[in-house]
C-alpha atoms as a PDB file:
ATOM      1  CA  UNK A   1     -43.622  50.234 -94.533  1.00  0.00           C
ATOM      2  CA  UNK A   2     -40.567  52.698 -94.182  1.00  0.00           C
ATOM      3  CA  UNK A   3     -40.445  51.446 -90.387  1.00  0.00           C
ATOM      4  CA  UNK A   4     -41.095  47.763 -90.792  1.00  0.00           C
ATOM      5  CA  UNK A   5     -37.427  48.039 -92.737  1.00  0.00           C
ATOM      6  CA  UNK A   6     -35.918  50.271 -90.731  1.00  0.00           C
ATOM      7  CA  UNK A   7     -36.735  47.667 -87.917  1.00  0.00           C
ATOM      8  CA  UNK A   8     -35.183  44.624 -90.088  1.00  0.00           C
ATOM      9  CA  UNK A   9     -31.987  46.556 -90.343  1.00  0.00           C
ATOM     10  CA  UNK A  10     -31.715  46.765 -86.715  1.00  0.00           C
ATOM     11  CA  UNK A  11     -32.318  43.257 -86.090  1.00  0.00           C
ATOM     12  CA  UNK A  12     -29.605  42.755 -88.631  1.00  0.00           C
ATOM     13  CA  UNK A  13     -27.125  45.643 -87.525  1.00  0.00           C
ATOM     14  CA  UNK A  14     -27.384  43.698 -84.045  1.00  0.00           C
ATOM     15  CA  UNK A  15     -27.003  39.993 -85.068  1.00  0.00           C
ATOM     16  CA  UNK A  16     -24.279  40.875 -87.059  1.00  0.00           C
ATOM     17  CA  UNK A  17     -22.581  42.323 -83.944  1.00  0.00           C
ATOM     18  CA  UNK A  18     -22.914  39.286 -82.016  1.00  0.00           C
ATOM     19  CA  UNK A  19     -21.264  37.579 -84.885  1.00  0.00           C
ATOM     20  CA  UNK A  20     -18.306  39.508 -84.788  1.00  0.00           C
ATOM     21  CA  UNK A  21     -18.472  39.423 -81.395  1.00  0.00           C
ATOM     22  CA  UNK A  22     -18.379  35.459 -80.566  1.00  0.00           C
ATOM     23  CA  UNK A  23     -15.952  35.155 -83.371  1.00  0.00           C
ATOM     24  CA  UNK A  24     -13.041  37.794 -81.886  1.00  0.00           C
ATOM     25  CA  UNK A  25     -14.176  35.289 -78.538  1.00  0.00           C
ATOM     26  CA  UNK A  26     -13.452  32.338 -79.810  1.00  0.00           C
ATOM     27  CA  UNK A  27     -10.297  33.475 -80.763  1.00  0.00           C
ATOM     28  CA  UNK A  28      -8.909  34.983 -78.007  1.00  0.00           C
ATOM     29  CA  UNK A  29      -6.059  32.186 -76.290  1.00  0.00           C
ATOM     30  CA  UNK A  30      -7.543  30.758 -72.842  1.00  0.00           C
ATOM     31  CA  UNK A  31      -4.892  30.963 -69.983  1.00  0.00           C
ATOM     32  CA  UNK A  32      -3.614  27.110 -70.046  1.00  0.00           C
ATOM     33  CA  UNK A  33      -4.214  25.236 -66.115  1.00  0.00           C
ATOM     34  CA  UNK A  34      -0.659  24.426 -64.743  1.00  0.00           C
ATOM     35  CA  UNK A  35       0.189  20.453 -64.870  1.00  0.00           C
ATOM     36  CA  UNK A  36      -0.257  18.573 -61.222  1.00  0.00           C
ATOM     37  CA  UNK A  37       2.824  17.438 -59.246  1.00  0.00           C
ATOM     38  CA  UNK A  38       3.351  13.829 -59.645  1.00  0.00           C
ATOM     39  CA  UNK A  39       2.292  11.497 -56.764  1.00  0.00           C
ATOM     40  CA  UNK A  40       5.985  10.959 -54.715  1.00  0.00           C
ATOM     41  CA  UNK A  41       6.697   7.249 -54.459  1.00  0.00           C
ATOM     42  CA  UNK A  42       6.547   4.990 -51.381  1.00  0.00           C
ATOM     43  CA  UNK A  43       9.472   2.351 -50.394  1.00  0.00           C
ATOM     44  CA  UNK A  44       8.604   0.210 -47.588  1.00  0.00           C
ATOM     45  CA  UNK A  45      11.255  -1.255 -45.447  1.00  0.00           C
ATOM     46  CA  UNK A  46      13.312  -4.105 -45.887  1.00  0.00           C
ATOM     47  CA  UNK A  47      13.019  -6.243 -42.735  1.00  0.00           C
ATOM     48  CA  UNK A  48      16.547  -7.668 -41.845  1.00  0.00           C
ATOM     49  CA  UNK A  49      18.347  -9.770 -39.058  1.00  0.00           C
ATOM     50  CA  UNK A  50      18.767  -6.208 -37.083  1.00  0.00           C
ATOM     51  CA  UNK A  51      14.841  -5.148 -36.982  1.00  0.00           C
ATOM     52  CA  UNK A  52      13.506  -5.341 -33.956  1.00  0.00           C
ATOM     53  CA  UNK A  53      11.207  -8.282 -32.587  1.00  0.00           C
ATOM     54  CA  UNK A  54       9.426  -8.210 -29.252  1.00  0.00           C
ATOM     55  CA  UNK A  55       9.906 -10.871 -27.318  1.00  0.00           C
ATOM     56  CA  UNK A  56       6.871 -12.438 -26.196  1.00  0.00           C
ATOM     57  CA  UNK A  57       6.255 -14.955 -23.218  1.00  0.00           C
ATOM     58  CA  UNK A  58       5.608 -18.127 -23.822  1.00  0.00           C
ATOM     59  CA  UNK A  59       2.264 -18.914 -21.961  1.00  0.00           C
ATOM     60  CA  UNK A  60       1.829 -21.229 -18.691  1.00  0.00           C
ATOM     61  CA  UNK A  61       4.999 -20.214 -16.716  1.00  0.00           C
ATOM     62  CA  UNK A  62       5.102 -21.281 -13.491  1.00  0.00           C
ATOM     63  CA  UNK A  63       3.564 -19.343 -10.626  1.00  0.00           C
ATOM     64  CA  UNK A  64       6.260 -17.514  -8.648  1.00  0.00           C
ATOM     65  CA  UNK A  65       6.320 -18.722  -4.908  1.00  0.00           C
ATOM     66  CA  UNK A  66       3.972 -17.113  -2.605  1.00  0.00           C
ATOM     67  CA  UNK A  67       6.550 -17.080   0.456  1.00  0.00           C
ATOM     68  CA  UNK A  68       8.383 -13.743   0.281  1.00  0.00           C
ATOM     69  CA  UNK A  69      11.125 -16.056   1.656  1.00  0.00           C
ATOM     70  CA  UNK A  70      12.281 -16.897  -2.273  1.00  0.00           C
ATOM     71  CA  UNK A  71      13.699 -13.513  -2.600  1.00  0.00           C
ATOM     72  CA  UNK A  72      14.485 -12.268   0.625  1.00  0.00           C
ATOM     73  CA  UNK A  73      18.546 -12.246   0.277  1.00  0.00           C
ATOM     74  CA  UNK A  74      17.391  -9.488  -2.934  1.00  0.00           C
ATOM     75  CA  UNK A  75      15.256  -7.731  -1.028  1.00  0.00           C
ATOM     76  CA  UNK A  76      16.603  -7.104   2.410  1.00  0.00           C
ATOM     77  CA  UNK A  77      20.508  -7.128   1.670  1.00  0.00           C
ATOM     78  CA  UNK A  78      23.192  -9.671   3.573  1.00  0.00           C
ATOM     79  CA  UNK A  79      22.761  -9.296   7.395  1.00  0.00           C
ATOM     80  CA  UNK A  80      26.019  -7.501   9.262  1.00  0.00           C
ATOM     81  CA  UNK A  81      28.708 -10.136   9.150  1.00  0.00           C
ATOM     82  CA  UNK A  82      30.127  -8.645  12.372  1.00  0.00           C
ATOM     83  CA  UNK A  83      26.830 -10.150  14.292  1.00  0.00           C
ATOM     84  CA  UNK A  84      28.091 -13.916  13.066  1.00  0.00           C
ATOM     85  CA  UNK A  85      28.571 -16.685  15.470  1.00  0.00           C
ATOM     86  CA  UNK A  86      32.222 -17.595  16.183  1.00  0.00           C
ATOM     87  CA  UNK A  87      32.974 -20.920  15.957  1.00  0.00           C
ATOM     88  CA  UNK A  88      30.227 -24.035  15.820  1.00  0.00           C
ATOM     89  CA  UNK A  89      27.669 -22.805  12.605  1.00  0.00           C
ATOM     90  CA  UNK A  90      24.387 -24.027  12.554  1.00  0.00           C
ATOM     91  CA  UNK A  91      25.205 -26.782  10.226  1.00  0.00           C
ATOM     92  CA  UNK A  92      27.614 -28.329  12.756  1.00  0.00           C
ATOM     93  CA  UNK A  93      25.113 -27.999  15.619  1.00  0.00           C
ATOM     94  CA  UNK A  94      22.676 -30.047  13.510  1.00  0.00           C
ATOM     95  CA  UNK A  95      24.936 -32.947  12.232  1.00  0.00           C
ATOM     96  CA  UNK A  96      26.043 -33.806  16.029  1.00  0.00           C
ATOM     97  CA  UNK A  97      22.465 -33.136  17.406  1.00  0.00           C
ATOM     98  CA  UNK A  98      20.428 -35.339  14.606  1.00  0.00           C
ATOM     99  CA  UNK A  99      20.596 -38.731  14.170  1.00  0.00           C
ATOM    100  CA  UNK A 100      20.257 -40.271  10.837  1.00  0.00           C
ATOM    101  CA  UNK A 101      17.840 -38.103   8.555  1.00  0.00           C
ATOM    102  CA  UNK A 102      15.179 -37.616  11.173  1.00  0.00           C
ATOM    103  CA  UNK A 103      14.950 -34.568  12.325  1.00  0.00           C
ATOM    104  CA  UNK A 104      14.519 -33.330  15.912  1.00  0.00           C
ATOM    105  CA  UNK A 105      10.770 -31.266  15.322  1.00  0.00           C
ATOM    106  CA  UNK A 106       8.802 -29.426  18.049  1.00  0.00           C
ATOM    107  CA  UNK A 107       6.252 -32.105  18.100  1.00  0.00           C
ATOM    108  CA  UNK A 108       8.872 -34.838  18.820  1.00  0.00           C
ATOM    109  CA  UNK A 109       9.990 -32.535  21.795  1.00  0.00           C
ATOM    110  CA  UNK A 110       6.197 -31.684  22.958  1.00  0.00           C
ATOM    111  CA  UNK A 111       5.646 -35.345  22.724  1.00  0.00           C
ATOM    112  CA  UNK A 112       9.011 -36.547  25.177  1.00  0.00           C
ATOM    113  CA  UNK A 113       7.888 -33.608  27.385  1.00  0.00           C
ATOM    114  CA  UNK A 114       4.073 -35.254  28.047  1.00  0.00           C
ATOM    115  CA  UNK A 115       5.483 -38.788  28.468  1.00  0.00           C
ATOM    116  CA  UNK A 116       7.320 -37.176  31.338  1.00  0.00           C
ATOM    117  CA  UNK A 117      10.551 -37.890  29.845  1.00  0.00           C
ATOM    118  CA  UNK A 118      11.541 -34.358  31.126  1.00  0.00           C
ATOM    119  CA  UNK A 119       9.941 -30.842  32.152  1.00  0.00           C
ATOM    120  CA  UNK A 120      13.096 -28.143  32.172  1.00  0.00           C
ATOM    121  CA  UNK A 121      16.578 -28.015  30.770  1.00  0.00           C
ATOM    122  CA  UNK A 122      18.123 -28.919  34.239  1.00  0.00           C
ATOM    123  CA  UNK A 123      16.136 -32.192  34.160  1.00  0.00           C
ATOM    124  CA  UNK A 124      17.853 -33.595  31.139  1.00  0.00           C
ATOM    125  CA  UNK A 125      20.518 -35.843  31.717  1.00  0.00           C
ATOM    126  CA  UNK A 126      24.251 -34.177  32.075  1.00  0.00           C
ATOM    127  CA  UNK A 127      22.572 -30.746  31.373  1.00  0.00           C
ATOM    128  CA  UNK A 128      23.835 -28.207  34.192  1.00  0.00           C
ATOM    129  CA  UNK A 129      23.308 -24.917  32.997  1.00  0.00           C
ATOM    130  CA  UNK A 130      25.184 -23.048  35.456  1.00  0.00           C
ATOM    131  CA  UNK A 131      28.287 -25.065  34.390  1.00  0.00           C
ATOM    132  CA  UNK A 132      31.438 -22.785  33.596  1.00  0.00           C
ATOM    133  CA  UNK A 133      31.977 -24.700  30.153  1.00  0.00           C
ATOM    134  CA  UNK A 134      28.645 -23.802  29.046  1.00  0.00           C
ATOM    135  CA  UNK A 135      28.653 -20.371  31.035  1.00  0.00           C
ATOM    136  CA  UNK A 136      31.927 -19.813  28.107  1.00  0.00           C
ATOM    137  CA  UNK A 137      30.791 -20.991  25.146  1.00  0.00           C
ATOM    138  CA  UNK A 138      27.424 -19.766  23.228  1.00  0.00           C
ATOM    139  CA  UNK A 139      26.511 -22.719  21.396  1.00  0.00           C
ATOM    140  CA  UNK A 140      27.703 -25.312  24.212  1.00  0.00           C
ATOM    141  CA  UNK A 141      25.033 -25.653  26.374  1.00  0.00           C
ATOM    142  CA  UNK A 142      21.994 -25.451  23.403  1.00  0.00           C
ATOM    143  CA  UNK A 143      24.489 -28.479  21.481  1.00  0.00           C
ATOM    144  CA  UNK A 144      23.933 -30.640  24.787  1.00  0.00           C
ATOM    145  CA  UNK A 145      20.525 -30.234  25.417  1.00  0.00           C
ATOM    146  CA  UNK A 146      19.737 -31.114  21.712  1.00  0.00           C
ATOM    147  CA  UNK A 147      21.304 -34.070  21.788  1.00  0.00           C
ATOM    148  CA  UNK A 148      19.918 -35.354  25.272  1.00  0.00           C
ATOM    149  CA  UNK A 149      16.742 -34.489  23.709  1.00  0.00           C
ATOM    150  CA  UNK A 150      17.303 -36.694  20.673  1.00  0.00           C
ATOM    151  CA  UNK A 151      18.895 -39.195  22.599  1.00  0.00           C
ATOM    152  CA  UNK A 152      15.692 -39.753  24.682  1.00  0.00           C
ATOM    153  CA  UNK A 153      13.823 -39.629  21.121  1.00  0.00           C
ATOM    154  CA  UNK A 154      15.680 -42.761  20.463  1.00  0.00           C
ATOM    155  CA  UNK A 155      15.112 -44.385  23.857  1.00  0.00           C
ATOM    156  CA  UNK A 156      11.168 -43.902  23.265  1.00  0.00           C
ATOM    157  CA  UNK A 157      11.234 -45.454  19.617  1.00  0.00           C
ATOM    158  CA  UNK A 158      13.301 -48.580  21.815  1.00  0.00           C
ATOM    159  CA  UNK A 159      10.546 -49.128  24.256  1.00  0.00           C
ATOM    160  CA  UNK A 160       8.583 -51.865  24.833  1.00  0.00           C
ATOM    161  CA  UNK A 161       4.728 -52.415  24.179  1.00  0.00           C
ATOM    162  CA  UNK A 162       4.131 -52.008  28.064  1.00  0.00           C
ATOM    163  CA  UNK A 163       6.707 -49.079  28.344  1.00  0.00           C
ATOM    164  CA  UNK A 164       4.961 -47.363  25.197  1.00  0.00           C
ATOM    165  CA  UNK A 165       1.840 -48.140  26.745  1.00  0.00           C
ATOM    166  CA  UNK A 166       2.603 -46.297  30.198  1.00  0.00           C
ATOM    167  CA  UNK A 167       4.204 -43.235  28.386  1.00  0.00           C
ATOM    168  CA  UNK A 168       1.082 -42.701  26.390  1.00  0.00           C
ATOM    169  CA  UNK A 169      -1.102 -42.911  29.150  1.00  0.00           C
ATOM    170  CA  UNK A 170       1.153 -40.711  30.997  1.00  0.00           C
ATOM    171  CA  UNK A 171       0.495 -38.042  27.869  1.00  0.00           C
ATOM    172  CA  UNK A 172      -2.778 -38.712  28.126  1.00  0.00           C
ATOM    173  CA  UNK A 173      -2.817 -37.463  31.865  1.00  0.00           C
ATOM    174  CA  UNK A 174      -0.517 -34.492  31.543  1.00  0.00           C
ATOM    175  CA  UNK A 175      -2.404 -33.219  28.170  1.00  0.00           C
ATOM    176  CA  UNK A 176      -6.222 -33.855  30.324  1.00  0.00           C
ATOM    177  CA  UNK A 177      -4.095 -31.577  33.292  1.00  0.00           C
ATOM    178  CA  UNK A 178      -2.099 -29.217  31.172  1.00  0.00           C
ATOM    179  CA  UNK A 179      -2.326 -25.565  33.108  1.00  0.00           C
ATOM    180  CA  UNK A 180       0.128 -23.766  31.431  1.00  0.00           C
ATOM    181  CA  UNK A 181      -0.579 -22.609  27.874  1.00  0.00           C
ATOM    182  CA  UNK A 182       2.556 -20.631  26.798  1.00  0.00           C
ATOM    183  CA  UNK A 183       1.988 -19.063  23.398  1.00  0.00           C
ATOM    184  CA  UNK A 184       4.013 -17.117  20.632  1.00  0.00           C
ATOM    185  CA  UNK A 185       1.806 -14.055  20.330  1.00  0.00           C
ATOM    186  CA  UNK A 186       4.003 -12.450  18.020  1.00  0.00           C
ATOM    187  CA  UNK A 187       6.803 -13.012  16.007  1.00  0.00           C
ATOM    188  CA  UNK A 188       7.546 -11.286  12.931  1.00  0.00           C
ATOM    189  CA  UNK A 189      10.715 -10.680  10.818  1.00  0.00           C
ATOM    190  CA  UNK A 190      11.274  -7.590   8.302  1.00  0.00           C
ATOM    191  CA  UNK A 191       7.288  -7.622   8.439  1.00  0.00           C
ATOM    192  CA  UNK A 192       7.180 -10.844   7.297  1.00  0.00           C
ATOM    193  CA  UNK A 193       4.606 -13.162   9.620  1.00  0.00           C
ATOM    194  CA  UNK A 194       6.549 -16.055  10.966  1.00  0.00           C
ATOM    195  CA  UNK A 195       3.844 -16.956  13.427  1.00  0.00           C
ATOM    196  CA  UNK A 196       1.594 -17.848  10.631  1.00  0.00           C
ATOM    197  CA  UNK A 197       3.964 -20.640   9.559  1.00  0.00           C
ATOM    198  CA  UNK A 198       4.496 -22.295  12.791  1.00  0.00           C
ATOM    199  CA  UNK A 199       2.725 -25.930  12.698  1.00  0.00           C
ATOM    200  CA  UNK A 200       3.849 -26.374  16.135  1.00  0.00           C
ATOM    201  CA  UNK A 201       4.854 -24.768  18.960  1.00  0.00           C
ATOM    202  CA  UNK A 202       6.731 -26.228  22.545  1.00  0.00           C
ATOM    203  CA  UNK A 203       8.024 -24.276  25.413  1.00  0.00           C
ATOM    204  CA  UNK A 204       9.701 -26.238  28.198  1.00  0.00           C
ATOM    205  CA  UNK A 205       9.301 -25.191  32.236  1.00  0.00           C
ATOM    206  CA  UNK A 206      11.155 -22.120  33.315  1.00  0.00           C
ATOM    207  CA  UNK A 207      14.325 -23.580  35.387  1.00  0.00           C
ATOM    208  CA  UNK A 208      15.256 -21.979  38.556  1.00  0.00           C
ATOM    209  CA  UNK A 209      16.814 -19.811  36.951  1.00  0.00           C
ATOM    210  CA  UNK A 210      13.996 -18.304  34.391  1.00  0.00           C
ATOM    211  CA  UNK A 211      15.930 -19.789  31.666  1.00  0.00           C
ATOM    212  CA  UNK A 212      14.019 -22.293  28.883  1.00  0.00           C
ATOM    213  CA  UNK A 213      13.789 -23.614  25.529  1.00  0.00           C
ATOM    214  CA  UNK A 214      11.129 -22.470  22.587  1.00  0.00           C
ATOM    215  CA  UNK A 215      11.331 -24.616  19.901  1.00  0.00           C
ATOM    216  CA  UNK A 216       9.186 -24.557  16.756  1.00  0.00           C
ATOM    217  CA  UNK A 217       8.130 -26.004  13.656  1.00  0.00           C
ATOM    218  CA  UNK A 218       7.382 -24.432  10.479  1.00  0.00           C
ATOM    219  CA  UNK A 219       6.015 -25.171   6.919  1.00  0.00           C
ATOM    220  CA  UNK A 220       5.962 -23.076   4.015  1.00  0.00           C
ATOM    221  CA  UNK A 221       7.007 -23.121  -0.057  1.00  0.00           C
ATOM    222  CA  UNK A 222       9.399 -22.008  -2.313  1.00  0.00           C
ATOM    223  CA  UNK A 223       8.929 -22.434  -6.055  1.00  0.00           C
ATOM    224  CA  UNK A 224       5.942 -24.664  -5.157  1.00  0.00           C
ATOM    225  CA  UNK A 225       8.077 -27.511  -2.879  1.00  0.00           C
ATOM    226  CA  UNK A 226       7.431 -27.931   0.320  1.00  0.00           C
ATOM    227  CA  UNK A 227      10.254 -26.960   3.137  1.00  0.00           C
ATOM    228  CA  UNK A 228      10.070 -28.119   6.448  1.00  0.00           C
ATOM    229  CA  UNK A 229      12.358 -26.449   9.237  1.00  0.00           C
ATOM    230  CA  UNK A 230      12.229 -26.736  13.124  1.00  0.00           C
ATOM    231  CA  UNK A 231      14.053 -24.078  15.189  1.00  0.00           C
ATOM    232  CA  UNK A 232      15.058 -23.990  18.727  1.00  0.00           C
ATOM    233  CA  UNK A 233      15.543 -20.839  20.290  1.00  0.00           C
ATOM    234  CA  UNK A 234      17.722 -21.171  23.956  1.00  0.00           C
ATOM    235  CA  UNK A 235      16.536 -18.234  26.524  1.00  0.00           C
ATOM    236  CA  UNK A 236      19.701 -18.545  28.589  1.00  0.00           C
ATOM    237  CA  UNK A 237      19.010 -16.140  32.362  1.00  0.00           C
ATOM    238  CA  UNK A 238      21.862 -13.260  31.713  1.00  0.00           C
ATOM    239  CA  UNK A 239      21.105 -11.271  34.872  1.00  0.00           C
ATOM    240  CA  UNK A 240      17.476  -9.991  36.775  1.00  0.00           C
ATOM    241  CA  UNK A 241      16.552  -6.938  38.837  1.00  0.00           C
ATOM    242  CA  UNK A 242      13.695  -8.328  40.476  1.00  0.00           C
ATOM    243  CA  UNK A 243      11.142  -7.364  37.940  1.00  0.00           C
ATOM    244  CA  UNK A 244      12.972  -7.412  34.845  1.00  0.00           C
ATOM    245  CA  UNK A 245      14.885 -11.194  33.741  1.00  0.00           C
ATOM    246  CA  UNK A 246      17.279 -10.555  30.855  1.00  0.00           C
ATOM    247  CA  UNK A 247      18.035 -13.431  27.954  1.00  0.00           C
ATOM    248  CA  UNK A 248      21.127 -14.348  25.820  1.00  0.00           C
ATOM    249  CA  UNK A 249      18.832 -15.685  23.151  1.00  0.00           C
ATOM    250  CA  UNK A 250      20.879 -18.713  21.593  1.00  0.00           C
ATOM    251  CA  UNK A 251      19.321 -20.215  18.297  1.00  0.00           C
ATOM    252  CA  UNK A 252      19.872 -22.813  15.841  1.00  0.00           C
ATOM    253  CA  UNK A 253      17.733 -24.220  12.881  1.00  0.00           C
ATOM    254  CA  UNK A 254      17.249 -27.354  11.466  1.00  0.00           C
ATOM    255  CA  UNK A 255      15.932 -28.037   7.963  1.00  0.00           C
ATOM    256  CA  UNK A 256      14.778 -30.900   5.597  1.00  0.00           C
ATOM    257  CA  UNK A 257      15.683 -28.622   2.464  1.00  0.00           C
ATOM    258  CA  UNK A 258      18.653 -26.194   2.938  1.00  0.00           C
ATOM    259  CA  UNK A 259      17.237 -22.589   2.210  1.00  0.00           C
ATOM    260  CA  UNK A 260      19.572 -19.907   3.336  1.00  0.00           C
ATOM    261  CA  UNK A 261      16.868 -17.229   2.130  1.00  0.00           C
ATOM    262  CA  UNK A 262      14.322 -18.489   5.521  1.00  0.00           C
ATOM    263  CA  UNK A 263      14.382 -15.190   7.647  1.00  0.00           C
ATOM    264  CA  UNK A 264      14.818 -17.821  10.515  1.00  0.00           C
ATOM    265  CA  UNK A 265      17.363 -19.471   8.685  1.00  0.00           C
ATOM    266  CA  UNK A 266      19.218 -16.133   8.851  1.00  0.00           C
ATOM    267  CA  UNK A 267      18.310 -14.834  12.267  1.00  0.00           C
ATOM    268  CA  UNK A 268      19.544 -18.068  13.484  1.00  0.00           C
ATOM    269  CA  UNK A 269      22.923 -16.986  12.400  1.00  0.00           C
ATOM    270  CA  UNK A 270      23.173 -14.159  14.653  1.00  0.00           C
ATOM    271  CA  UNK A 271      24.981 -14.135  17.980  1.00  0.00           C
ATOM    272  CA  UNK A 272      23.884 -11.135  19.865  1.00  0.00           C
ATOM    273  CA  UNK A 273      20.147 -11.336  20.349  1.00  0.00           C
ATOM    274  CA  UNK A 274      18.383 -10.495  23.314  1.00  0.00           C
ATOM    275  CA  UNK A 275      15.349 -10.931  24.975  1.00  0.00           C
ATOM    276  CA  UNK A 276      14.037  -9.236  28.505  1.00  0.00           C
ATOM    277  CA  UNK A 277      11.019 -10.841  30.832  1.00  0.00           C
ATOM    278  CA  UNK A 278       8.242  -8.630  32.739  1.00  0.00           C
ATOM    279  CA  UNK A 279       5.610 -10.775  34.089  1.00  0.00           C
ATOM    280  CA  UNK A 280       4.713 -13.532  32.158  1.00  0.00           C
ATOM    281  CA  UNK A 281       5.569 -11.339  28.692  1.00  0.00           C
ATOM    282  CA  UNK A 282       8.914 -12.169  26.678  1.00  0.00           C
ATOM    283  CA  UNK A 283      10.073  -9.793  24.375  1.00  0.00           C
ATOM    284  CA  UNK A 284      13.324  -9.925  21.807  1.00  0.00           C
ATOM    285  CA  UNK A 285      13.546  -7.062  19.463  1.00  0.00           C
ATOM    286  CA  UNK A 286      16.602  -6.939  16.731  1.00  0.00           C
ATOM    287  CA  UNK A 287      17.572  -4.101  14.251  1.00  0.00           C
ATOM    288  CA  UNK A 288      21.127  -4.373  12.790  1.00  0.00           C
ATOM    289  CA  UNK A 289      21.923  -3.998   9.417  1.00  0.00           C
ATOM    290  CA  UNK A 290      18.892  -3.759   7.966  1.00  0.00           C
ATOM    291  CA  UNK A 291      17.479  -7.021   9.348  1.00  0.00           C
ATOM    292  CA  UNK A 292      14.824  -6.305  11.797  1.00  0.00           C
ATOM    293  CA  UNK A 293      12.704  -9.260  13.782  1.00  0.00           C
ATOM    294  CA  UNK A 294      10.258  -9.044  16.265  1.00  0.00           C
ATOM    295  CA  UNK A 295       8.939 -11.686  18.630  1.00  0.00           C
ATOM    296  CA  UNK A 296       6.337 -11.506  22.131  1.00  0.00           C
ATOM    297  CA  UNK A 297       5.981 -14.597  24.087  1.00  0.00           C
ATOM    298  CA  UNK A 298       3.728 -15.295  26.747  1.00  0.00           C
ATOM    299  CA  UNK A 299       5.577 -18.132  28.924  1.00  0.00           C
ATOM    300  CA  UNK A 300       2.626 -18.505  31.313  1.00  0.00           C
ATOM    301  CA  UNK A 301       4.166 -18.927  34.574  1.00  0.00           C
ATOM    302  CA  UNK A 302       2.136 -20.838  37.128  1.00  0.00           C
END
């Protein structure tokens, strides 16, 4: 009995403690959690007359020109005015050599040459080109030619039914017995491939001399129009060793469309090209100011 209470006191003795004990807890002050910063504020732009806008291109522009040609004055720099003919330009040789608008092409040319109209520069009419006028001046002797050429372009539009008749069987004979087949194997300028352009090509016989005319038509585009252009290119006999035949190389250019840009267009502008002969092989090579052309013929001698 005396332990049953002294047990009860105990359980009492130690509740009581607890008591106490969660009470002084309760009381005691918890530290207080500091206050989180406030969220900072966002201000978006103001779009105004100064922010920027890309500008986008409008769709469907036109395809740029395939012929390097368009830009070739940008790319390749003016060519050395000091190599500039004197005198007649290539405009003036083309007003006095053309008449009307139709202009004097290599197939015209190839076509007088079959009807046996002529064969050589010394066979057209008032053409001697050992003269000393034409010995003097660059342009002279090319000007002539060109317009005895045209002239006898003229004469064959004139002819009658029986004279056109006899001229085209007389191309018909000379194309069935053509054995020479001069050819343009190469001719390239500032890597650009002229040869691929050509729609026509016409050499005339050599003269006594070695000297003779390759003329030339071409067809290409710029800014999607078509330009037509013919150019004649005079290999005038400058001297000979025996196995070597030197040229003065005189060229002019005629065009349907003006376009100073046409590498021909500006090679034709020079005055000191050259060209030397070994065999039946031609070959003019130019590098001045930046301008560089390249050109092999085979004249096919025979």
């Amino acid at each position: 009995m005396q332990i049953s209470n002294f047990i009860k006191r105990n359980i009492l003795a130690g509740l009581a403690v607890l008591f106490v004990s969660a009470f002084l807890f309760s009381q005691a002050k918890m530290p207080e959690m500091p206050e989180m910063p406030a969220m900072p504020g966002l201000t978006m732009p103001q779009i105004d007359d100064t922010f920027y806008t890309p500008n986008i291109p409008p769709k469907n522009l036109p395809q740029k020109a395939t012929s390097s040609e368009t830009d070739s004055a940008e790319k390749n720099g003016d060519i050395n005015q000091s190599v500039l003919k004197d005198g007649l330009t290539t405009d003036d040789i083309i007003k006095r050599m053309v008449s009307g608008s139709d202009l004097l092409t290599a197939s015209d040319i190839s076509t007088l040459y079959d009807s046996n109209l002529f064969s050589n520069i010394s066979s057209l009419s008032g053409i001697n080109i050992n003269s000393q006028a034409n010995q003097n001046s660059q342009t002279a002797l090319l000007e002539k030619m060109l317009e005895s050429l045209d002239e006898l372009k003229a004469e064959q539009k004139k002819a009658s039914a029986e004279q056109q008749e006899e001229l085209a069987m007389q191309k018909q004979d000379k194309q069935n017995f053509r054995t020479r087949e001069p050819s343009v194997l190469r001719f390239k300028i500032n890597g650009y491939n002229i040869a691929d352009s050509l729609t026509q090509v016409f050499f005339s016989d050599v003269d006594a001399d070695g000297s003779f005319l390759l003329t030339a038509d071409r067809k290409y585009f710029v800014n999607q129009a078509q330009i037509n252009e013919t150019f004649y290119f005079l290999f005038k006999t400058s001297g000979s060793n025996g196995s070597v035949t030197s040229y003065e190389v005189i060229p002019t250019i005629a065009q349907d469309k003006k376009n100073t840009n046409s590498f021909v267009y500006r090679m034709c502008q020079l005055s000191d090209l050259t060209a030397q002969k070994t065999g039946n092989l031609v070959v003019l090579h130019y590098d001045t100011g930046g301008f560089i052309a390249d050109m092999l013929l085979n004249i096919d001698v025979k």
